[in-house]
Protein backbone atom coordinates (compact mmCIF):
# COMPACT_ATOMS: atom_id res chain seq x y z
CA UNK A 1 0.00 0.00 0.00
CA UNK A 2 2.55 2.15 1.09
CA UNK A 3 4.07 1.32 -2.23
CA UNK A 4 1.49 2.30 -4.33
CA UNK A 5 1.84 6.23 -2.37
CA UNK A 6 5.13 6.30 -3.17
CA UNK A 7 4.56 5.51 -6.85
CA UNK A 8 1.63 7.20 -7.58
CA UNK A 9 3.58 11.02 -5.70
CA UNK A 10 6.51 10.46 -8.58
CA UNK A 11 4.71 11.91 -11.11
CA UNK A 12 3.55 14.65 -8.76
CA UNK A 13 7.14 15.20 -7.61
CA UNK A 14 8.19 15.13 -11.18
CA UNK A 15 5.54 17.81 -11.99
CA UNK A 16 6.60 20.32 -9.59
CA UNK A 17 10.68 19.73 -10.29
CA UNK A 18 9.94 20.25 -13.93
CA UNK A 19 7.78 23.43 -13.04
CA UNK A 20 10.82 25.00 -10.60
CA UNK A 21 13.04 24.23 -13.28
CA UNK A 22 10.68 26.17 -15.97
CA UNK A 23 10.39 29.23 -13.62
CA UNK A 24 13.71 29.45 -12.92
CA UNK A 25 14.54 29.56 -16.93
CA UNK A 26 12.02 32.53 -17.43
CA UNK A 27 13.64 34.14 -14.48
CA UNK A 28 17.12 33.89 -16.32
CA UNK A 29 15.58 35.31 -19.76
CA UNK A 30 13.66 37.94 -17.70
CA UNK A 31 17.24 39.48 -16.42
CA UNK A 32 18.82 38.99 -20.07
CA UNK A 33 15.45 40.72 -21.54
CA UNK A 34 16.36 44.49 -22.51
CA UNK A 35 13.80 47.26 -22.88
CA UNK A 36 14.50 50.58 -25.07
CA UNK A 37 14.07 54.19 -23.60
CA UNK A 38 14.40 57.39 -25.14
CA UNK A 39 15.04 61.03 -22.99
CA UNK A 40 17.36 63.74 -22.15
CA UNK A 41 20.51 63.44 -20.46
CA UNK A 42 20.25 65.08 -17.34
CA UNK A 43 23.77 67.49 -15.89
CA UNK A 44 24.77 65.24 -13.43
CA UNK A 45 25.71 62.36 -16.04
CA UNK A 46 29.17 61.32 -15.32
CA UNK A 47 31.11 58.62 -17.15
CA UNK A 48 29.76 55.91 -15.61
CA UNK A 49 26.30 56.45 -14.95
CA UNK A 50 23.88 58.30 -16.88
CA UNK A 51 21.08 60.20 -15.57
CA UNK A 52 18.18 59.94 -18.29
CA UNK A 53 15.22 62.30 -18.15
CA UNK A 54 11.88 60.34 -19.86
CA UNK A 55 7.91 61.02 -19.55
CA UNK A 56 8.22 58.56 -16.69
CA UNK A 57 11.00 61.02 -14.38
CA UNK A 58 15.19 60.42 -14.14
CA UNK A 59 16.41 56.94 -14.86
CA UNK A 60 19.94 56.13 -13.45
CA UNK A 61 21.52 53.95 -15.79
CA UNK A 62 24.98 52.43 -15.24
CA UNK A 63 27.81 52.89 -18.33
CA UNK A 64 29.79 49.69 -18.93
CA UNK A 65 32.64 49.12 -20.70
CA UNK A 66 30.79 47.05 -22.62
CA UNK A 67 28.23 49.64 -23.39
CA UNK A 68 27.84 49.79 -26.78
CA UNK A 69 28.26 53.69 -27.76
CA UNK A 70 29.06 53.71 -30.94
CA UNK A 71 26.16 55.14 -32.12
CA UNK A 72 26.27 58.17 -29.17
CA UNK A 73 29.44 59.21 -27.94
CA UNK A 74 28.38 62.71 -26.79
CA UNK A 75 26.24 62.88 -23.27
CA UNK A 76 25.58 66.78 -22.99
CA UNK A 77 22.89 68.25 -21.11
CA UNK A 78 19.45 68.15 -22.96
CA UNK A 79 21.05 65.60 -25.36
CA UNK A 80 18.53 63.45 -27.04
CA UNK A 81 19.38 59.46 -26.68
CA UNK A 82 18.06 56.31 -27.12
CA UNK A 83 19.23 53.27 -24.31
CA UNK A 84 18.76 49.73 -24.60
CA UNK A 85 18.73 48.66 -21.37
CA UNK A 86 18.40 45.71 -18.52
CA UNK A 87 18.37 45.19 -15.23
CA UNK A 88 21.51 43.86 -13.41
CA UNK A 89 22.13 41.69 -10.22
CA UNK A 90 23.34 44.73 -8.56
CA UNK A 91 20.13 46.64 -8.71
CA UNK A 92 21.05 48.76 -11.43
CA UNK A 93 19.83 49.30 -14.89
CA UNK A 94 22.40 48.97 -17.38
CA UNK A 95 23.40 50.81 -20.67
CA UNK A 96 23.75 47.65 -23.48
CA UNK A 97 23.54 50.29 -25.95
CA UNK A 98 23.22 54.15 -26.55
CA UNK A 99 21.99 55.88 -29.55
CA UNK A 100 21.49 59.38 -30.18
CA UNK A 101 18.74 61.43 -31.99
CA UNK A 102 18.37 63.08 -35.98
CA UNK A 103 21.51 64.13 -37.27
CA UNK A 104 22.08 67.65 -37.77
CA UNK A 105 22.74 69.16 -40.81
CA UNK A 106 26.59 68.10 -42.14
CA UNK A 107 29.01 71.59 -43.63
CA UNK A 108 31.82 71.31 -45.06
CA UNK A 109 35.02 71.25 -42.50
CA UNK A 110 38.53 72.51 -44.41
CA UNK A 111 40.91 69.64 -42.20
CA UNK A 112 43.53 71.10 -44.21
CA UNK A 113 44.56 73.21 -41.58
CA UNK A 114 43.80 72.45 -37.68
CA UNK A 115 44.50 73.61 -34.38
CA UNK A 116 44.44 71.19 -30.97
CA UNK A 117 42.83 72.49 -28.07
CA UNK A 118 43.23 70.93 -24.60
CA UNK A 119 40.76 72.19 -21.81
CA UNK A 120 37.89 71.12 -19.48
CA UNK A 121 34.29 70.89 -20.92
CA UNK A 122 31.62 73.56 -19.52
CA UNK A 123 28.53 72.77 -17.68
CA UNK A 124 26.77 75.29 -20.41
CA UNK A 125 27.55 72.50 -23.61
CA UNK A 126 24.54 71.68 -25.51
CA UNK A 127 23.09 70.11 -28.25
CA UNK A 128 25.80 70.10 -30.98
CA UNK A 129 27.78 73.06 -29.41
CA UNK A 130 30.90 72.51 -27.16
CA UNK A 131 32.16 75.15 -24.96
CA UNK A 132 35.68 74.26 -23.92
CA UNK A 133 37.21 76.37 -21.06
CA UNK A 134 40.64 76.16 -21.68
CA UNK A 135 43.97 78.39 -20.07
CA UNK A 136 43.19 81.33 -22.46
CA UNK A 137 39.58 81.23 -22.38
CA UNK A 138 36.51 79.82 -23.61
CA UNK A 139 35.89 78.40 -27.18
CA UNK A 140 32.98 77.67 -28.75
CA UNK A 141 33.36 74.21 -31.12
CA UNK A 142 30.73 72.58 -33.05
CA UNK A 143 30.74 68.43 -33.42
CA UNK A 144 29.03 66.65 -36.08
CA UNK A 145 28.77 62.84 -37.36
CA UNK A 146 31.72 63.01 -38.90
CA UNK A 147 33.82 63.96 -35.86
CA UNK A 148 36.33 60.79 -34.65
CA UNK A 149 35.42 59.83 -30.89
CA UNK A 150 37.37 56.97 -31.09
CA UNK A 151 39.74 58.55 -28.46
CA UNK A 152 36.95 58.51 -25.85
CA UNK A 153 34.55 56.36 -24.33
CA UNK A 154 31.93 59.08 -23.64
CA UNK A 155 31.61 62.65 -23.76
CA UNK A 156 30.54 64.59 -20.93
CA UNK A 157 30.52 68.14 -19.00
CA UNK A 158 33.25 68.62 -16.21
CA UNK A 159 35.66 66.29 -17.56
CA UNK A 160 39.04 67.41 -19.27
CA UNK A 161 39.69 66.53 -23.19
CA UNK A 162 42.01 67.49 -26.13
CA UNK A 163 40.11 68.09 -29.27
CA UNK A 164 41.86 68.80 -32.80
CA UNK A 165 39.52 71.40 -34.63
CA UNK A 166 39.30 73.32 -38.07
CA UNK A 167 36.86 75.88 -39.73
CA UNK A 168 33.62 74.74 -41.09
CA UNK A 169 31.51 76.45 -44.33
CA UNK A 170 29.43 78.26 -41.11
CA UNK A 171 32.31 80.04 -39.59
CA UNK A 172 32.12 77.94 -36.39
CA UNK A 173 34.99 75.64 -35.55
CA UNK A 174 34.27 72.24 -35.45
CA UNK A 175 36.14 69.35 -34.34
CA UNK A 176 37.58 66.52 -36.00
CA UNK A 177 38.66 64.43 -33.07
CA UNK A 178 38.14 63.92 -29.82
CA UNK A 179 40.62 62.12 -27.33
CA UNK A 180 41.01 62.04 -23.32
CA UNK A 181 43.43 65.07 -21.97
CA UNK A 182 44.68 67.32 -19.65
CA UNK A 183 43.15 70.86 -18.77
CA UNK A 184 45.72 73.44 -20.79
CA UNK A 185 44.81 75.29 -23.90
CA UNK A 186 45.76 75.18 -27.54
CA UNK A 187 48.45 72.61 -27.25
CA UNK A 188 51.63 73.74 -27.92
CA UNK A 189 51.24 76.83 -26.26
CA UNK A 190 54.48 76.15 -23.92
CA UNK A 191 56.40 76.59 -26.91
CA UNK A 192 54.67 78.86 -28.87
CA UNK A 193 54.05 76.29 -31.85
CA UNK A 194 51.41 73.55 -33.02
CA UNK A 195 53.30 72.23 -35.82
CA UNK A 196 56.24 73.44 -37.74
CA UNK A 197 55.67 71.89 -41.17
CA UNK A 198 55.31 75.15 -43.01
CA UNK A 199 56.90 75.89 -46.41
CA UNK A 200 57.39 79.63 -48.32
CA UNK A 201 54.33 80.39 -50.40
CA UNK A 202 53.78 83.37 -52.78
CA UNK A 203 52.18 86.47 -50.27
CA UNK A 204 48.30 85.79 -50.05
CA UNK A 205 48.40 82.65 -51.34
CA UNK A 206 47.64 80.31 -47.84
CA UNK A 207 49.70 76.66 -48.50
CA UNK A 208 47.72 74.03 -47.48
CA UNK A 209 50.36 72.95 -44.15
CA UNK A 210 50.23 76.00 -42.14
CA UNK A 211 52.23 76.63 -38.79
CA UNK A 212 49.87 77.66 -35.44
CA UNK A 213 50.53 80.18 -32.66
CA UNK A 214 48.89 81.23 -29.34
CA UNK A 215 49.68 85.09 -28.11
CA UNK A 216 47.80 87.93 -27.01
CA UNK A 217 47.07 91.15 -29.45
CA UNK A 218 50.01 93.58 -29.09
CA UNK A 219 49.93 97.72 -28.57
CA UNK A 220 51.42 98.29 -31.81
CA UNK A 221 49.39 96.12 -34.21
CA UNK A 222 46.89 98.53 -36.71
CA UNK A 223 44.90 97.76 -39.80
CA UNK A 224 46.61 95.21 -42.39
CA UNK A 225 49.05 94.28 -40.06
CA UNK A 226 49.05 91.99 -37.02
CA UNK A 227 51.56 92.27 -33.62
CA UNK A 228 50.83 89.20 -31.37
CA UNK A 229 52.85 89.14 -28.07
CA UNK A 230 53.89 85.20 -27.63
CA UNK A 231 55.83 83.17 -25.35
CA UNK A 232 58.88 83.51 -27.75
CA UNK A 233 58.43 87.53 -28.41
CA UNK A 234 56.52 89.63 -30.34
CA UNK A 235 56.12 88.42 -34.03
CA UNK A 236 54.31 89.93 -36.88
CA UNK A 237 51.77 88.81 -39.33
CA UNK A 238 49.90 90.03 -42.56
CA UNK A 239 46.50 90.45 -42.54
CA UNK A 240 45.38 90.51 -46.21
CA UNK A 241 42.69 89.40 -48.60
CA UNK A 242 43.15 85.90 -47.96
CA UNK A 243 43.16 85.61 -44.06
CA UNK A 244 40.31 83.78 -42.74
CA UNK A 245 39.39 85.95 -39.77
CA UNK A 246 35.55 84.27 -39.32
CA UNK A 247 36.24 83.81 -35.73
CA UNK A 248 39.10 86.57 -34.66
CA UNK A 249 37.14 89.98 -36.50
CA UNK A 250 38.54 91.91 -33.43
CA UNK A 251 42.10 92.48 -33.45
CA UNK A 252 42.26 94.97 -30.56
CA UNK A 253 45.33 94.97 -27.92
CA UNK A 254 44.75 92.63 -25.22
CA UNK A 255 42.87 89.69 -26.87
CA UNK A 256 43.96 86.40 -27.23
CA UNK A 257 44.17 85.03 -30.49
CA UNK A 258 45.21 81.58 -32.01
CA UNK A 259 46.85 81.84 -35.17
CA UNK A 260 48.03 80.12 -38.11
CA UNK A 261 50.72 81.24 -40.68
CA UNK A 262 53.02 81.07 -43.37
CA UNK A 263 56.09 82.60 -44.86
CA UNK A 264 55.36 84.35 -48.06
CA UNK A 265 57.36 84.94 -50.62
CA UNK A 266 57.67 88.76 -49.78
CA UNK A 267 59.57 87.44 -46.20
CA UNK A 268 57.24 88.47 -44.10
CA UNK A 269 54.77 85.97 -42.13
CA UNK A 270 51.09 85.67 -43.50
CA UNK A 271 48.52 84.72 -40.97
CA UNK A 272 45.84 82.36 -42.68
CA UNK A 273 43.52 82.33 -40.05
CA UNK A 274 43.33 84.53 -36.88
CA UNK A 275 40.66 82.41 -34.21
CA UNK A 276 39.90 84.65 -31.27
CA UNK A 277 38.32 83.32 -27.25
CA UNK A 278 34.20 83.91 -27.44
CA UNK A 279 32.62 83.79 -24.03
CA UNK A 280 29.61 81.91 -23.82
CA UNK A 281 26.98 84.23 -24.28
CA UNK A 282 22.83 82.98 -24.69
CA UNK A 283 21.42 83.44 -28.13
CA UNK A 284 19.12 86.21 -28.85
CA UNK A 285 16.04 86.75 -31.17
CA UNK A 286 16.56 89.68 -33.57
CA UNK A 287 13.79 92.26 -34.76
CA UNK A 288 15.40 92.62 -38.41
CA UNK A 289 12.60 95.55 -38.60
CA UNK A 290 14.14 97.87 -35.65
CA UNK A 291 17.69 98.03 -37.94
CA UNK A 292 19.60 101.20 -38.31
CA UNK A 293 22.93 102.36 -39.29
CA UNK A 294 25.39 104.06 -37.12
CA UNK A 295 28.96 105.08 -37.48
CA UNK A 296 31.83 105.65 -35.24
CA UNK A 297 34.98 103.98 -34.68
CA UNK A 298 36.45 100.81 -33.15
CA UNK A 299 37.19 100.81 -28.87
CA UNK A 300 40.13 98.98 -27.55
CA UNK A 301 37.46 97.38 -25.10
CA UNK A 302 36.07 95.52 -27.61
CA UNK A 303 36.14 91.89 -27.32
CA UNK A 304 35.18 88.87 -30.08
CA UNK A 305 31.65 89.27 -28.88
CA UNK A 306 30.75 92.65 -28.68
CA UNK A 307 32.29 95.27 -30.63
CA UNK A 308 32.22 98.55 -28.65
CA UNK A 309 31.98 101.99 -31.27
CA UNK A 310 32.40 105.48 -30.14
CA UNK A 311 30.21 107.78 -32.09
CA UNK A 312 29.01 111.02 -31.56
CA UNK A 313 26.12 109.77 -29.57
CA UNK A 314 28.77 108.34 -26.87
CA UNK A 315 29.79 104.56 -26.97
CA UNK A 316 27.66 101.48 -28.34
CA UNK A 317 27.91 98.29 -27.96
CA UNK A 318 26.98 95.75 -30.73
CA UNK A 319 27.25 92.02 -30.54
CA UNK A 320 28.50 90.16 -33.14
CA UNK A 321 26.87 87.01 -33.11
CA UNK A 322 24.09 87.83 -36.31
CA UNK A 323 27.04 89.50 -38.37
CA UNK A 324 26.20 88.58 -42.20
CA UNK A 325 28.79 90.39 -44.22
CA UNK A 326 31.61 92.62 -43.75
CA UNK A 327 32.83 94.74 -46.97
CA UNK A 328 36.11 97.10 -47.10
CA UNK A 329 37.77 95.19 -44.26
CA UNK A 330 39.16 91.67 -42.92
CA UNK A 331 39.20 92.58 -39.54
CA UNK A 332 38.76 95.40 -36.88
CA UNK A 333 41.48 97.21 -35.35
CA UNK A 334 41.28 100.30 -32.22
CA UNK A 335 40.44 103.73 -34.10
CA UNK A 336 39.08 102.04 -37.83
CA UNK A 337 36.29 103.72 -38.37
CA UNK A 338 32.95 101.43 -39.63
CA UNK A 339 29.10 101.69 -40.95
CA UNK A 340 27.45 99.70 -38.66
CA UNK A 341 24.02 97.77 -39.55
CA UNK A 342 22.32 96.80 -36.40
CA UNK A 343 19.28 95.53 -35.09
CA UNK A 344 17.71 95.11 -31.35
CA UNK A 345 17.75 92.23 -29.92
CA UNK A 346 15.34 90.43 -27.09
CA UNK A 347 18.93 90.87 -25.00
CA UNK A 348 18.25 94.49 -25.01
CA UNK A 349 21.35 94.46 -27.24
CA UNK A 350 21.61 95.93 -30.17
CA UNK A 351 23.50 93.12 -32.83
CA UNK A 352 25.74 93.77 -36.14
CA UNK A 353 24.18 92.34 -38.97
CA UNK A 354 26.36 94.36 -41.47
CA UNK A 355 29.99 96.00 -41.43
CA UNK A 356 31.28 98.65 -43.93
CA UNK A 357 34.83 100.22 -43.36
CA UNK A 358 34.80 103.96 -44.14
């Protein structure tokens, strides 16, 4: 009898080992199992853990080294990214993959001649715009698709970096790579150079390998011709038709410039671009239909970002973030006289569309 118990609990036994054993499977798959979320990054992102914003609050999601990031390298503030993720046996939810939003538009970048920049990354980096505080000040540096992250694992405010950089076809700098570093400034700047490979070139005629140069504006520098005070003296540049002076309009004693030349045939040394510090100022909306023209001439307090123009009404000052075109001039130097187009901005500022030398 007791037999027949024993034998007829086996398949009962049998049952409810088979069941454990099923259970525990879908336990296993449920921790492999990953789910997809999309948000913002949040400030307090750091290497290793990223703080996600979604409809549902802040996520805290842990960054592996086997994260794959390939597809989002760059963790800003408001950054939009997509994050494959599952829970781990610590607790946490972890990062198997991170993608990030639309692409922005792609301009053409000239690589033919670059500068490296060493600094920490500001708090006040968003979207597709960098703000790099480095020893001379802060710099404004656009990243697209095309920039090389290979160098880091991710990107993110507060955190030190060297990035190489050149001009895009929208005056902004932009940078071609990216790679772990040490808070400085343009590198090189010890010595005074970035690279030496320069060769003579007819005057005004840029060659495409270009020497670099970090100083500050000297007291004796006027229009057409530039004095920069550097580690290794005073040198002199040209300023002529062919400069690229996009991002370093204001050549006024004081400012510190980054700049990169050649020897022309003439003897003397032709800058071939002249990249000045911007501060990191918000953007402003501009009523085009409040514009008017005034004239006066060009303050040594000016900086990169606001030009400051005594005329006979007393002093202005005129940002220079909207500036369209500039005709009669490469660049503005203390006492130049200009015909300034300007219109108001929601800043209370008024802001330079146009610039006419005269």
């Amino acid at each position: 009898m007791r037999k027949n118990r024993i034998m007829k609990a086996v398949p009962a036994i049998c049952l409810a080992l088979g069941m454990l054993m099923l259970l525990g499977d879908r336990t296993v798959a449920r921790a492999e199992e990953t789910v997809t979320v999309t948000g913002t990054v949040v400030s307090d992102t750091t290497p290793t853990l990223l703080y996600l914003s979604t409809v549902d609050g802040v996520m805290e999601i842990k960054i592996d080294s086997g994260t794959d990031v390939s597809g989002c390298k760059i963790l800003l503030p408001d950054e939009s990214v997509t994050v494959s993720v599952a829970r781990g046996s610590d607790g946490y939810m972890h990062a198997a993959a991170i993608k990030e939003g639309p692409a922005t538009p792609r301009v053409t970048v000239d690589t033919s001649s670059t500068t490296t920049v060493t600094g920490t990354l500001d708090k006040k980096s968003r979207g597709e715009l960098l703000y790099l505080n480095t020893a001379q000040g802060t710099m404004e540096i656009r990243y697209d698709e095309s920039t090389d992250m290979s160098g880091v694992h991710v990107l993110v405010a507060g955190q030190s970096y060297s990035i190489k950089c050149a001009r895009g076809s929208d005056a902004y700098m932009h940078a071609v790579s990216v790679s772990d570093g040490v808070t400085g400034g343009i590198a090189g700047a010890s010595s005074g150079t970035v690279s030496s490979s320069t060769t003579p070139a007819p005057a005004g005629n840029a060659p495409t390998a270009t020497a670099a140069i970090i100083g500050t504006v000297a007291g004796s520098t006027k229009e057409g011709l530039l004095y920069l005070s550097t580690a290794s003296g005073e040198m002199q540049f040209v300023i002529d038709s062919y400069t690229d002076t996009r991002n370093g309009l204001v050549l006024v004693p004081g400012n510190q410039l980054v700049v990169t030349y050649y020897r022309g045939s003439d003897a003397y040394m032709h800058a071939a671009m002249v990249m000045g510090m911007k501060g990191a100022m918000l953007p402003a909306t501009i009523d085009s239909s409040s514009s008017a023209t005034v004239s006066g001439t060009v303050m040594g307090k000016s900086t990169q970002d606001i030009l400051c123009l005594e005329t006979q009404y007393g002093t202005m000052e005129i940002r220079l973030d909207a500036l369209q075109s500039i005709t009669g001039c490469k660049a503005f130097f203390v006492g130049q006289r200009l015909n300034v187009v300007c219109a108001r901005g929601s800043d209370a500022y008024m802001h330079a569309t146009a610039v006419t030398a005269g």
